[in-house]
C-alpha atoms as a PDB file:
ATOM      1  CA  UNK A   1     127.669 -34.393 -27.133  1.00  0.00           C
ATOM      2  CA  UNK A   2     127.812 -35.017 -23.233  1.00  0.00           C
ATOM      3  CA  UNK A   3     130.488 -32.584 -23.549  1.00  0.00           C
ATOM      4  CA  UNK A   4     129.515 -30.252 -25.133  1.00  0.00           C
ATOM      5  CA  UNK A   5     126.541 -29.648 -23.236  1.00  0.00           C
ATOM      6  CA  UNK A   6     128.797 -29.334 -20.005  1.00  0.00           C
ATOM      7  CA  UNK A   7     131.045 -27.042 -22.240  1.00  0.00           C
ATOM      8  CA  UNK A   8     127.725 -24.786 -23.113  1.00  0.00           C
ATOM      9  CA  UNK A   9     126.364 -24.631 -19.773  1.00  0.00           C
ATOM     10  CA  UNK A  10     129.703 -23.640 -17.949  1.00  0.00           C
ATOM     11  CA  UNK A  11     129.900 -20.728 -20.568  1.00  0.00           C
ATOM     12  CA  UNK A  12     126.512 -19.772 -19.382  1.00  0.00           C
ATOM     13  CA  UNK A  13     127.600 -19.548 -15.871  1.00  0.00           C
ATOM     14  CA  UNK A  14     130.503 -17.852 -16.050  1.00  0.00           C
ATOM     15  CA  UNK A  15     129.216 -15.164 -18.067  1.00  0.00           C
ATOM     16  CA  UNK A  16     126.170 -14.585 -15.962  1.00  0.00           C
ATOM     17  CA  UNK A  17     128.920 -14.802 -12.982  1.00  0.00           C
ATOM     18  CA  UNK A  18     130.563 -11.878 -15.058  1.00  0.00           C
ATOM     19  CA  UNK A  19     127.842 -10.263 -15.469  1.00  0.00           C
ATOM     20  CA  UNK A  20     126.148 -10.003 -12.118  1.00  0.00           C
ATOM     21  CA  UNK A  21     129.865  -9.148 -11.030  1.00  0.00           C
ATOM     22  CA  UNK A  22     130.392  -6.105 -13.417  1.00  0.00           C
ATOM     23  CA  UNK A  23     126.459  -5.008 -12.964  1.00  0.00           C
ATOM     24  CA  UNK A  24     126.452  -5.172  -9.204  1.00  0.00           C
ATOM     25  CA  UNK A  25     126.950  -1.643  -8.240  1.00  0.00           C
ATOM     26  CA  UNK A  26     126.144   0.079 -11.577  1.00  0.00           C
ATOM     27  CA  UNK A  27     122.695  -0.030 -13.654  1.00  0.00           C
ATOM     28  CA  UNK A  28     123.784  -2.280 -17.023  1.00  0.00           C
ATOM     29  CA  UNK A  29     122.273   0.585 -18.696  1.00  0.00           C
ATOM     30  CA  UNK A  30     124.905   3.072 -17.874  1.00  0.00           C
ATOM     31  CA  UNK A  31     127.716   0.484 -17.790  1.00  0.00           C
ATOM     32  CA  UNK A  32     126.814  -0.105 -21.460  1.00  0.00           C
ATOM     33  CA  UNK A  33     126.603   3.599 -22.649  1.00  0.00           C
ATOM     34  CA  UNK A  34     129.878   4.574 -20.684  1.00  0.00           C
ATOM     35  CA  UNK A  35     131.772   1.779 -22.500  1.00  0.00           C
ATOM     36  CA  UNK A  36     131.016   3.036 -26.275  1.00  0.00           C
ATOM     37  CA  UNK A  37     130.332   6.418 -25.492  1.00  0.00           C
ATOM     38  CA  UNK A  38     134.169   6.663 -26.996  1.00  0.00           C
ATOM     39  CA  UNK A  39     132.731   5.399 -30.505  1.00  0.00           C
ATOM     40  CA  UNK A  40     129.549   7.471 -30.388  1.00  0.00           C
ATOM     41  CA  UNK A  41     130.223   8.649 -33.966  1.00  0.00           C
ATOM     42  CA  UNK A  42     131.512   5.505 -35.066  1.00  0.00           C
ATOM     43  CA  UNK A  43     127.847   4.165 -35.854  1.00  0.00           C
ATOM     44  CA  UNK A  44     129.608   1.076 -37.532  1.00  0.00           C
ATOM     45  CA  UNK A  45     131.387   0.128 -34.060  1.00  0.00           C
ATOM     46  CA  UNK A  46     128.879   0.732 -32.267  1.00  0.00           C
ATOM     47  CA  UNK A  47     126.405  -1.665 -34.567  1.00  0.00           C
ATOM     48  CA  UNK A  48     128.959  -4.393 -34.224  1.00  0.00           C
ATOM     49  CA  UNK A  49     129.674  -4.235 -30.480  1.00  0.00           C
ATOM     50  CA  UNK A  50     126.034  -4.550 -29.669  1.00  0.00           C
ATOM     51  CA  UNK A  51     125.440  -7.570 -32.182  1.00  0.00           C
ATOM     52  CA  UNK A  52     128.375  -9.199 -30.923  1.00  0.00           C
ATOM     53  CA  UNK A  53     126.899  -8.606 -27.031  1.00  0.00           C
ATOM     54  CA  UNK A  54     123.554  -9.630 -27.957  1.00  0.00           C
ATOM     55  CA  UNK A  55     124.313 -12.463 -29.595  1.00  0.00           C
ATOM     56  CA  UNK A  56     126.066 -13.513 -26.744  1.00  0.00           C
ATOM     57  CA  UNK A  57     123.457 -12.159 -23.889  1.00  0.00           C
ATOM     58  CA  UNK A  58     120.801 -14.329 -25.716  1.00  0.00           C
ATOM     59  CA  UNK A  59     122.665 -17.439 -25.689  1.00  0.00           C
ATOM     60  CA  UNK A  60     123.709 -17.248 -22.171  1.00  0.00           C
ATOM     61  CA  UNK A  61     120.823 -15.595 -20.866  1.00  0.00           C
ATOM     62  CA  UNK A  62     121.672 -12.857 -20.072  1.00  0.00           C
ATOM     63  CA  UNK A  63     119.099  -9.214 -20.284  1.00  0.00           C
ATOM     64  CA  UNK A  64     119.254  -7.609 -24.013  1.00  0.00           C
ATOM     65  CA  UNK A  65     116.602  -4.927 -23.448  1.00  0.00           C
ATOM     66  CA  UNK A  66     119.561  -2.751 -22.696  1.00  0.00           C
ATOM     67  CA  UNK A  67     121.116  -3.420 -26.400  1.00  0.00           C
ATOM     68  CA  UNK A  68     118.256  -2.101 -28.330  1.00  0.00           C
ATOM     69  CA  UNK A  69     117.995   0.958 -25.440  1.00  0.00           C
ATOM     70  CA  UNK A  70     121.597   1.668 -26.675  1.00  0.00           C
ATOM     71  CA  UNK A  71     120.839   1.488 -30.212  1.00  0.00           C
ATOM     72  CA  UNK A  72     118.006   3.613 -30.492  1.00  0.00           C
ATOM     73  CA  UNK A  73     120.489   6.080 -28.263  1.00  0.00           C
ATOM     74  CA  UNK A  74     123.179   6.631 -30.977  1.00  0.00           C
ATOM     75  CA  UNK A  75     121.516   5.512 -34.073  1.00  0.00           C
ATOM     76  CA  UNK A  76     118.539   7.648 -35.780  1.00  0.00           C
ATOM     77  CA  UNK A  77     114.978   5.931 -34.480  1.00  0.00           C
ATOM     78  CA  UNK A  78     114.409   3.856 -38.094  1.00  0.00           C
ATOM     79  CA  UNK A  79     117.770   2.379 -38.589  1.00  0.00           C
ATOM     80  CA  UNK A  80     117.717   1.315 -34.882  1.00  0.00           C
ATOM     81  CA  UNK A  81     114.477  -0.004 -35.320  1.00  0.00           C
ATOM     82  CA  UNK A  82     115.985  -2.191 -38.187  1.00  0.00           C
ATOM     83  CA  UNK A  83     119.459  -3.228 -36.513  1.00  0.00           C
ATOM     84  CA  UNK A  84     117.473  -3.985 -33.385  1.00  0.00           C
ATOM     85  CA  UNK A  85     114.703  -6.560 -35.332  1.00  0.00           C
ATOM     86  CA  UNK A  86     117.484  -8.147 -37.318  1.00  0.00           C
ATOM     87  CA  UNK A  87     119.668  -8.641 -34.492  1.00  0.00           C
ATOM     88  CA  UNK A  88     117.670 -10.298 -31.913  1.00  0.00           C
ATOM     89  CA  UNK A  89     116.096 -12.495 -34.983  1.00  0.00           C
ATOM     90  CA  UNK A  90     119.489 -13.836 -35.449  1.00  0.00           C
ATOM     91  CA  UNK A  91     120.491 -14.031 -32.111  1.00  0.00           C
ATOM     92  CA  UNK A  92     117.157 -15.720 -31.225  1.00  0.00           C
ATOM     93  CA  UNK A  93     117.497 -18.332 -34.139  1.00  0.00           C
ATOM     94  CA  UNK A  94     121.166 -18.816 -33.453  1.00  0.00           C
ATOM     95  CA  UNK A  95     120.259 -20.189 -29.706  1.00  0.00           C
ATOM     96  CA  UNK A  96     117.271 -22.116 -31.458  1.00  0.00           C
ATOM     97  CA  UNK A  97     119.736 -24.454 -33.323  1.00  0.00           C
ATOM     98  CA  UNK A  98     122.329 -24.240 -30.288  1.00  0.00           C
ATOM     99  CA  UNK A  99     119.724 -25.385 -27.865  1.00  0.00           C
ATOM    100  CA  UNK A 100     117.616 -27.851 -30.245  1.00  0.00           C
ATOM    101  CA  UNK A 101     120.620 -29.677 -31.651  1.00  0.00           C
ATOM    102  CA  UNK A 102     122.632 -29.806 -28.369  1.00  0.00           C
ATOM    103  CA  UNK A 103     119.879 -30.335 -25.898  1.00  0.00           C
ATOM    104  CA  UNK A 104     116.805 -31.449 -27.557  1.00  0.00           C
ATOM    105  CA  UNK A 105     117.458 -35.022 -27.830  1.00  0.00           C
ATOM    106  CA  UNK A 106     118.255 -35.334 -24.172  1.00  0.00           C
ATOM    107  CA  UNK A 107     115.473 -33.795 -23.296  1.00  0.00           C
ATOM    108  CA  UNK A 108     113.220 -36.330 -25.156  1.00  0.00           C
ATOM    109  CA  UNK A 109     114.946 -39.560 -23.932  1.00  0.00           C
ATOM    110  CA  UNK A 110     114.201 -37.929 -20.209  1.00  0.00           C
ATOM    111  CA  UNK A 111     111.000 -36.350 -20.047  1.00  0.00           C
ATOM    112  CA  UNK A 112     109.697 -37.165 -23.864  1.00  0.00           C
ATOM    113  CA  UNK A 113     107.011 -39.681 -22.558  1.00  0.00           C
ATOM    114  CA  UNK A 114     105.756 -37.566 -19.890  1.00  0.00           C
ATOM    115  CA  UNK A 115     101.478 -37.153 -20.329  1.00  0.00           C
ATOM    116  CA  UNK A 116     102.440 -33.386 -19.179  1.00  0.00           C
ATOM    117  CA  UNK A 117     105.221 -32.982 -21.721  1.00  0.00           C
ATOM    118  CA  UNK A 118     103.309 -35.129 -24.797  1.00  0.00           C
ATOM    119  CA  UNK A 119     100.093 -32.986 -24.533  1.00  0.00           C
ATOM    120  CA  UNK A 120     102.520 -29.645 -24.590  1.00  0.00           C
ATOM    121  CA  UNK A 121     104.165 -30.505 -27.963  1.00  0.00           C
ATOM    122  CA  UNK A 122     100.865 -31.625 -28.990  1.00  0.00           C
ATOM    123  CA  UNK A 123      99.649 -28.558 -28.572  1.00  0.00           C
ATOM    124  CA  UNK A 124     102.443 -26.400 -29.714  1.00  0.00           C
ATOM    125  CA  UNK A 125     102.703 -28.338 -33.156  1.00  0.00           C
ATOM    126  CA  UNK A 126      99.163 -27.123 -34.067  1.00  0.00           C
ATOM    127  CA  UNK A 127      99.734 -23.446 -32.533  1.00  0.00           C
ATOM    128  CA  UNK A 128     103.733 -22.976 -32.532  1.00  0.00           C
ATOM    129  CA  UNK A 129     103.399 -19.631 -34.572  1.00  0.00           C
ATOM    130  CA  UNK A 130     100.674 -17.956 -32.397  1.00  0.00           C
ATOM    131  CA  UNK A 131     102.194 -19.294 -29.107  1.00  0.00           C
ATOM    132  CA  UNK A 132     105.445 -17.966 -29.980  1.00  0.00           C
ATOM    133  CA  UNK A 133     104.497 -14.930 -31.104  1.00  0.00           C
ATOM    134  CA  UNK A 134     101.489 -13.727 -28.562  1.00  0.00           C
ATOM    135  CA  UNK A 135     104.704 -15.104 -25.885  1.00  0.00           C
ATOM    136  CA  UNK A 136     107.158 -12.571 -27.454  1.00  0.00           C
ATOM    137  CA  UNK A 137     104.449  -9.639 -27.040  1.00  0.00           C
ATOM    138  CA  UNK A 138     103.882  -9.972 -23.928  1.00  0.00           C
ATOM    139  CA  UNK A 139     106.950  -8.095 -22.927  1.00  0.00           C
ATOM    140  CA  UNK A 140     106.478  -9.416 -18.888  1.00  0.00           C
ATOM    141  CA  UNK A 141     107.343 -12.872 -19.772  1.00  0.00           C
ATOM    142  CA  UNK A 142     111.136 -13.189 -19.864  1.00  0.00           C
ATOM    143  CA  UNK A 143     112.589 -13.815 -22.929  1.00  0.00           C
ATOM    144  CA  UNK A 144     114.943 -16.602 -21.252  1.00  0.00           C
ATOM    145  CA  UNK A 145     111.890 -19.084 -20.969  1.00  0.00           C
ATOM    146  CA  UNK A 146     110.585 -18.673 -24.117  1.00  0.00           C
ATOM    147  CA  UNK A 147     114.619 -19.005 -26.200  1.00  0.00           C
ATOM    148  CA  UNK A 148     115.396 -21.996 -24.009  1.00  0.00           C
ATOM    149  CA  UNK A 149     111.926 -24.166 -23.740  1.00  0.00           C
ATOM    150  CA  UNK A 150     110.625 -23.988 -27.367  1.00  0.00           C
ATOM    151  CA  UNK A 151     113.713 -25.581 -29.145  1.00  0.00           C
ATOM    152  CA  UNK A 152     113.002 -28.478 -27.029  1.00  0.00           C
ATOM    153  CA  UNK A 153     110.091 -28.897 -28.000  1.00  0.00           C
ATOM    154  CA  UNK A 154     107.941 -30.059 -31.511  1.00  0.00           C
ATOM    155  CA  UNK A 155     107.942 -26.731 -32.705  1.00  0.00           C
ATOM    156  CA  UNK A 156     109.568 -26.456 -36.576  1.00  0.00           C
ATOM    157  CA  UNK A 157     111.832 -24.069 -37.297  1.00  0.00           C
ATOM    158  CA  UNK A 158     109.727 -21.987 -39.774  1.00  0.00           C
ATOM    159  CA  UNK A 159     107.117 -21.586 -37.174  1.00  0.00           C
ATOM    160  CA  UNK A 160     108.857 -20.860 -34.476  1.00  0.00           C
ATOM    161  CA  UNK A 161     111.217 -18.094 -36.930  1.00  0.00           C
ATOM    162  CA  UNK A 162     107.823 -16.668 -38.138  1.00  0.00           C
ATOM    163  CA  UNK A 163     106.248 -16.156 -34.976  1.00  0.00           C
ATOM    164  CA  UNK A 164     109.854 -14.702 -33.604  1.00  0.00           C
ATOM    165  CA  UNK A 165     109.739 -12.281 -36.684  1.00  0.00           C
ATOM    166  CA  UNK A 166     105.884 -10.680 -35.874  1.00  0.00           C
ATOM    167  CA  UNK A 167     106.563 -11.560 -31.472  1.00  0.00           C
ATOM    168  CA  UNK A 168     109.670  -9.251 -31.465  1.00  0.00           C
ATOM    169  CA  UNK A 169     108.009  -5.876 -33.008  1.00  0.00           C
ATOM    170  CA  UNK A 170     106.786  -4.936 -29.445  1.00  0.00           C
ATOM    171  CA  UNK A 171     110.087  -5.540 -27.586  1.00  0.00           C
ATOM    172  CA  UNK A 172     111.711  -3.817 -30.512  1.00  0.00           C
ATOM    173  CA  UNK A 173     109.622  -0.581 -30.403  1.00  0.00           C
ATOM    174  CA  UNK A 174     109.557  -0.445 -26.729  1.00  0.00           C
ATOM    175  CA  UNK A 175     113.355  -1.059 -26.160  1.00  0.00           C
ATOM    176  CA  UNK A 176     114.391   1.674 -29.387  1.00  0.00           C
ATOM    177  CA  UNK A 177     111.767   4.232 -28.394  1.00  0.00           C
ATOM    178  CA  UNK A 178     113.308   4.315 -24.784  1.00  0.00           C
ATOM    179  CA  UNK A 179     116.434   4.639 -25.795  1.00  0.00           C
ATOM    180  CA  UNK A 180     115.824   7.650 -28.627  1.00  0.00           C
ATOM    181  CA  UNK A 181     113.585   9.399 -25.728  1.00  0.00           C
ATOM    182  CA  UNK A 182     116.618   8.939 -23.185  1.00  0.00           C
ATOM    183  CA  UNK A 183     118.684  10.794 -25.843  1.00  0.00           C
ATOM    184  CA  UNK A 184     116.477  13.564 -26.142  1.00  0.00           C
ATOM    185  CA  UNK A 185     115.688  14.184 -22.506  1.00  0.00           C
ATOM    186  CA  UNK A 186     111.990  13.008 -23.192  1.00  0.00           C
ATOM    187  CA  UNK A 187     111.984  10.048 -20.232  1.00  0.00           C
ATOM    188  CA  UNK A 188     114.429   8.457 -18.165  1.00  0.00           C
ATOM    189  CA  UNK A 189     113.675   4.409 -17.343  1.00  0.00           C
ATOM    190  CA  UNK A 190     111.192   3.037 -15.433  1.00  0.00           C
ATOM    191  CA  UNK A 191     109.207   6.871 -15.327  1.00  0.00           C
ATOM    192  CA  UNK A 192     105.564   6.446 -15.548  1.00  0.00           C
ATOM    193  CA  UNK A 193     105.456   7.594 -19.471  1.00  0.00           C
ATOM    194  CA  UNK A 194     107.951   4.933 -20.510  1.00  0.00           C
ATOM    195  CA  UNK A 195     105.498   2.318 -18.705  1.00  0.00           C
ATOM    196  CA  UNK A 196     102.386   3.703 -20.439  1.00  0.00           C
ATOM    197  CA  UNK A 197     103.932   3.434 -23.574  1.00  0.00           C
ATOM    198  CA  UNK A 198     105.005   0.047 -22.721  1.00  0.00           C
ATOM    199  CA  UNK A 199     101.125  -0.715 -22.219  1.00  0.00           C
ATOM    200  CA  UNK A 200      99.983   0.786 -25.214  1.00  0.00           C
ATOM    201  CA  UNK A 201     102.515  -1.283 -27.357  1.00  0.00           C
ATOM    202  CA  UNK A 202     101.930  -4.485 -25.691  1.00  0.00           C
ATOM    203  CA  UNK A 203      98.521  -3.907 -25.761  1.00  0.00           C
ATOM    204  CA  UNK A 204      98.154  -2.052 -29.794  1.00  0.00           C
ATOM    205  CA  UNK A 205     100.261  -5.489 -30.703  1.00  0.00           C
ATOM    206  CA  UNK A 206      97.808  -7.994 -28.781  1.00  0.00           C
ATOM    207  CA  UNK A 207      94.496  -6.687 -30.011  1.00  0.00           C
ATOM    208  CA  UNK A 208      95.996  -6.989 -34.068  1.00  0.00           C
ATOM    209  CA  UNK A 209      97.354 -10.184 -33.472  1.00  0.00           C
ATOM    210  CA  UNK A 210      93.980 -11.315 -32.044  1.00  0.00           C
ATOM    211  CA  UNK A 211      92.266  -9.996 -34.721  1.00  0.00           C
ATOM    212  CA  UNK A 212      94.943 -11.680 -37.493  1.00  0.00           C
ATOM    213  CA  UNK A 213      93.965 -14.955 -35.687  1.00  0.00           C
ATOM    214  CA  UNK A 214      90.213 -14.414 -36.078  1.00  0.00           C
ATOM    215  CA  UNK A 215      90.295 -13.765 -39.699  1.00  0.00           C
ATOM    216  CA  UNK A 216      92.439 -17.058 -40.364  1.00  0.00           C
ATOM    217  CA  UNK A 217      90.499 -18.839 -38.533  1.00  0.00           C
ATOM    218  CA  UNK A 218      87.063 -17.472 -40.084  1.00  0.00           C
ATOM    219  CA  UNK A 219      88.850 -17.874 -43.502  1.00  0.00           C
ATOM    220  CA  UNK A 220      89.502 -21.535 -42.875  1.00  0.00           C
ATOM    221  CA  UNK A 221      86.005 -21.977 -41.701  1.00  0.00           C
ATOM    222  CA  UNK A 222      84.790 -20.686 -45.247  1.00  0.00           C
ATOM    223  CA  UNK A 223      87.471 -22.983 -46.534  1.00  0.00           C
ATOM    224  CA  UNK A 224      86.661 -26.250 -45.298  1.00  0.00           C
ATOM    225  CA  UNK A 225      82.973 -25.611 -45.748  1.00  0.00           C
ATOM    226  CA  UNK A 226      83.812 -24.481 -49.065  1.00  0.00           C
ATOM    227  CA  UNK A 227      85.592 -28.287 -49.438  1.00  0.00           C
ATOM    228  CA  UNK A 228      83.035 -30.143 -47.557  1.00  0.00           C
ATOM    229  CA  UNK A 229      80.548 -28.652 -50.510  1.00  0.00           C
ATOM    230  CA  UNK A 230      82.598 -30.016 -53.328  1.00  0.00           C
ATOM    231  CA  UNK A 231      82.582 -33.291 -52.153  1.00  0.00           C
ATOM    232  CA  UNK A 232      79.215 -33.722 -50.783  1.00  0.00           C
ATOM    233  CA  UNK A 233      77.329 -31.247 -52.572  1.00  0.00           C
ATOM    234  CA  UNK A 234      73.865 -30.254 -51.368  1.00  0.00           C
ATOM    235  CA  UNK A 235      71.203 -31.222 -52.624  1.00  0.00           C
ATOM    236  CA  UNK A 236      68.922 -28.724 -54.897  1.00  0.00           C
ATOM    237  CA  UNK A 237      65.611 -27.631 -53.975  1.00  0.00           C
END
């Protein structure tokens, strides 16, 4: 396993080495539409190319907002929308099993007992779904963080899958709708439109997602109380 982990973490370097090195005088944006412009009407290529490089861009690391800006570029806006969710799910859950099988139990015999650490996985057992998914909305907070800390941590797999599912919608939107709006001349990156609608979509996202959590919790208030009555019933007047 000692390995392995060496064999996983030299990957990473050498392919953000390769990266950075490729990238350095060109925006990855362009250097990814130039190199499948070629198979623009080859929509099946073009699918496969980017799931192969995001899979590999979120195990290493590496930036994948420019995947789903490519795919909402060449592919109409709902079947990007679709490829986009399904592929960074994978991708995402694929470095959740890569990083919790490989690295996880290191991590515990080094910094399990920590107060710091213990009161973190306390914490993120009871809210693992919202954590993950309120993380994942917030489009400012990389992506890296969040796909290499939480397999380390208590989290189970279901919760941290479900919360993935609902965190990505923003990213997904955001990401697609640039990339369709590129296409048709609408915006160009980083223009003061595309950064409103990165607000509104962050912020749309936030306020349901709040207001999910409130319900639940307000049904599971009526619930217990509901509970607490059947066993203690009160008393009639």
């Amino acid at each position: 396993m000692k390995y392995l982990r060496i064999a996983i973490i030299a990957f990473i370097v050498l392919m953000l080495a390769a990266f950075f090195y490729f990238t350095l005088d060109n925006d990855p944006q362009s250097v990814l539409l130039h190199s499948i412009e070629e198979w623009r009407q080859e929509y099946l290529w073009i699918v496969l190319i980017i799931f192969g490089i995001t899979l590999i861009s979120t195990a290493t690391g590496l930036p994948v907002l420019y995947l789903g800006v490519a795919l909402g570029f060449f592919l109409r806006y709902l079947p990007a929308l679709a490829f986009a969710w399904a592929m960074n799910l994978i991708a995402v859950m694929l470095t959740y099993v890569i990083v919790n099988r490989v690295f996880s139990e290191h991590f515990k015999e080094k910094y399990g007992d920590k107060k710091f650490i213990k009161s973190i996985n306390k914490r993120i057992k009871k809210y693992g779904f919202w954590t993950v998914a309120f993380s994942r909305s917030v489009y400012i907070i990389p992506t890296n963080i969040i796909n290499f800390s939480f397999p380390l941590s208590k989290i189970s797999a279901k919760s941290y899958m479900t919360g993935t599912m609902i965190g990505l919608v923003p990213e997904v939107l955001i990401n697609v709708t640039t990339g369709y709006m590129i296409r048709h001349e609408i915006l160009l990156m980083g223009s003061p439109e595309q950064n409103l609608i990165k607000i509104l979509v962050i912020a749309g996202f936030i306020v349901v997602l709040a207001l999910l959590f409130i319900f639940l919790r307000y049904k599971k208030s009526k619930l217990d109380k509901s509970r607490i009555s059947e066993i203690l019933p009160l008393p009639e007047k």
